[in-house]
C-alpha atoms as a PDB file:
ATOM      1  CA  UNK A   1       0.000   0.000   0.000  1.00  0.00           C
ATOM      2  CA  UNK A   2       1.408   3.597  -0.893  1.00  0.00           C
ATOM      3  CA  UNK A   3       1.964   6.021   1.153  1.00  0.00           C
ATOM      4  CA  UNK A   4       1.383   8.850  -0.479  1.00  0.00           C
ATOM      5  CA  UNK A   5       1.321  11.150   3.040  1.00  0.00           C
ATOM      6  CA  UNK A   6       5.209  12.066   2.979  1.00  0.00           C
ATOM      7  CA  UNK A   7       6.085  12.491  -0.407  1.00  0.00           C
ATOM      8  CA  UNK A   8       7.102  15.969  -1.373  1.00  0.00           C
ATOM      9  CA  UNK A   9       7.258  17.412  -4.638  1.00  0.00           C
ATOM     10  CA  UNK A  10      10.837  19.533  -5.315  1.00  0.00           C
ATOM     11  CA  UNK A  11       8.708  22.701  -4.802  1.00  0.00           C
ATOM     12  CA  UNK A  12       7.418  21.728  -1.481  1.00  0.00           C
ATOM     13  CA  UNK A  13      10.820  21.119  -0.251  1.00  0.00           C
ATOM     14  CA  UNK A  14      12.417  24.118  -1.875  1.00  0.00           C
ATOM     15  CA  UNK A  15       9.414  26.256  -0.027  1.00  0.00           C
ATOM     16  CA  UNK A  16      10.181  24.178   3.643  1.00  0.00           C
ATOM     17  CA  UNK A  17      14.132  24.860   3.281  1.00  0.00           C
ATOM     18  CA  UNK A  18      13.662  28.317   2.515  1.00  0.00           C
ATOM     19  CA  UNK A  19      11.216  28.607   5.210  1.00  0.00           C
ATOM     20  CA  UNK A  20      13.720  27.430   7.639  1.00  0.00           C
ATOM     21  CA  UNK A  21      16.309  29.270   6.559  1.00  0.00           C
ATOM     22  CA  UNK A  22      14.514  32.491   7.632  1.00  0.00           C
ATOM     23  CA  UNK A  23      13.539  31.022  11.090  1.00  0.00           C
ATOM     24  CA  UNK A  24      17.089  30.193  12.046  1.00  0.00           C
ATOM     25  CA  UNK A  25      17.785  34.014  10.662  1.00  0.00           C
ATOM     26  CA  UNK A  26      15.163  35.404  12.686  1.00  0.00           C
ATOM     27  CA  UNK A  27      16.507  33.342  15.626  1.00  0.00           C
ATOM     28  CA  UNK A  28      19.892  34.625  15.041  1.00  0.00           C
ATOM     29  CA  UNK A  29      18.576  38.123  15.056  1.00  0.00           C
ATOM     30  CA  UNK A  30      16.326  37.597  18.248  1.00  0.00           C
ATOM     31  CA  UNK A  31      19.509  36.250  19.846  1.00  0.00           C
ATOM     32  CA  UNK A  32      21.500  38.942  18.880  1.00  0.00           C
ATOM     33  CA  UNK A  33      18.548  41.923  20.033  1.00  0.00           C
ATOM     34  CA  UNK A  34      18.810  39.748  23.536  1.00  0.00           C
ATOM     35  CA  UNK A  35      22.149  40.130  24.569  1.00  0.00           C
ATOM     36  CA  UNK A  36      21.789  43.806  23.688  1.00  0.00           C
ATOM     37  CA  UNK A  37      19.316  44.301  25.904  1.00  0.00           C
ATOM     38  CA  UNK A  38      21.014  42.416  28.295  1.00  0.00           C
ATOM     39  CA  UNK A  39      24.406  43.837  28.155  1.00  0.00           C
ATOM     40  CA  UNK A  40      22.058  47.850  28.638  1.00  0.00           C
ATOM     41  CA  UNK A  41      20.785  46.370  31.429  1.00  0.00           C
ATOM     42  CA  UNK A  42      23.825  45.209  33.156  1.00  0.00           C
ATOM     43  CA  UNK A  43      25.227  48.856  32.580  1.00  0.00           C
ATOM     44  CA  UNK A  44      21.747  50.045  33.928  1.00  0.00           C
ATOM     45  CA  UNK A  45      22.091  48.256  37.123  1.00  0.00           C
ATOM     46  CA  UNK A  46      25.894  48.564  37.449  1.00  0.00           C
ATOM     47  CA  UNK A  47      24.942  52.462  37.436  1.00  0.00           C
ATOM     48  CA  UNK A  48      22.602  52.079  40.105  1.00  0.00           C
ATOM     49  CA  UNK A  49      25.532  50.733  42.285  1.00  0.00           C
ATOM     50  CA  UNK A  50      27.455  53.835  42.382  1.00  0.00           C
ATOM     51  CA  UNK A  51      27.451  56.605  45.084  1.00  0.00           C
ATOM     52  CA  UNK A  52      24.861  59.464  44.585  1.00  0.00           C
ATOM     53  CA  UNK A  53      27.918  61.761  44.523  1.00  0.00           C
ATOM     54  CA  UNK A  54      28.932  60.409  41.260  1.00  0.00           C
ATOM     55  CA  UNK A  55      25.519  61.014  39.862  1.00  0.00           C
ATOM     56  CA  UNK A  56      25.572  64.927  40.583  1.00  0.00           C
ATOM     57  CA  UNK A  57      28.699  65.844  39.420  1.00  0.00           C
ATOM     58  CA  UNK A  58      28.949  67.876  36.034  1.00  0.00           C
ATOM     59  CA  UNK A  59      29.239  66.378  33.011  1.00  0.00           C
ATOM     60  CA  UNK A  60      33.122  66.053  31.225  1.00  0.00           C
ATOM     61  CA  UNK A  61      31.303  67.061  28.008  1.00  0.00           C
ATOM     62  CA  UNK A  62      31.123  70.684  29.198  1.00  0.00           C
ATOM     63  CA  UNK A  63      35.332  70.813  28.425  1.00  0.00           C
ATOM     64  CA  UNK A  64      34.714  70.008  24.854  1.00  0.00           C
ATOM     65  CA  UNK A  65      31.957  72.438  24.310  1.00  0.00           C
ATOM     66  CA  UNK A  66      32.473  76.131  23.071  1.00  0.00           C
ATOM     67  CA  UNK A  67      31.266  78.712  25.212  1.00  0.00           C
ATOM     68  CA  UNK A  68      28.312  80.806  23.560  1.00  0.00           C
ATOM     69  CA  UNK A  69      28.647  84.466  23.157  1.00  0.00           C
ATOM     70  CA  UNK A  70      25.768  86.650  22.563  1.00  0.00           C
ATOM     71  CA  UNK A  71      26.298  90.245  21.305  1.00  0.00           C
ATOM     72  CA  UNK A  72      23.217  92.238  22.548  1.00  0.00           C
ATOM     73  CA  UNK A  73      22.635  95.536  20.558  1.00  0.00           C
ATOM     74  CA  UNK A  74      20.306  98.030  21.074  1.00  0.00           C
ATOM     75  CA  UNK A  75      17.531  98.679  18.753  1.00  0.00           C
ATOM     76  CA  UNK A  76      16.685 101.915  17.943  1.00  0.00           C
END
């Protein structure tokens, strides 16, 4: 008796291989999202750790910015 249940014609394989080759992409890129997340996190709660002192000091960007000078003139 056949069983006719499991055969696949080329196209339905072709269409199951591709089809599994963008799962195991879309894993990948889940994976990769994950560990993003989780290394932000880690800094996150690493932050959290540190005195408040730390927290309300000024920021080292200020050094690297140019100070703004406004002319004022009167209008007349």
């Amino acid at each position: 008796m056949p069983n006719d249940y499991f055969s696949e014609s080329k196209q339905t394989s072709l269409v199951y291989w591709s089809l599994g080759h963008m799962l195991k992409g879309a894993l990948y890129a889940a994976a990769f999202l994950l560990a993003i997340g989780l290394f932000l996190w880690a800094i996150y709660l690493i932050g959290l750790l540190l005195p408040e002192e730390s927290r309300q000091t000024p920021s080292p960007y200020g050094a690297l910015e140019a100070p703004l000078t406004v002319e004022a003139r009167a209008v007349t």
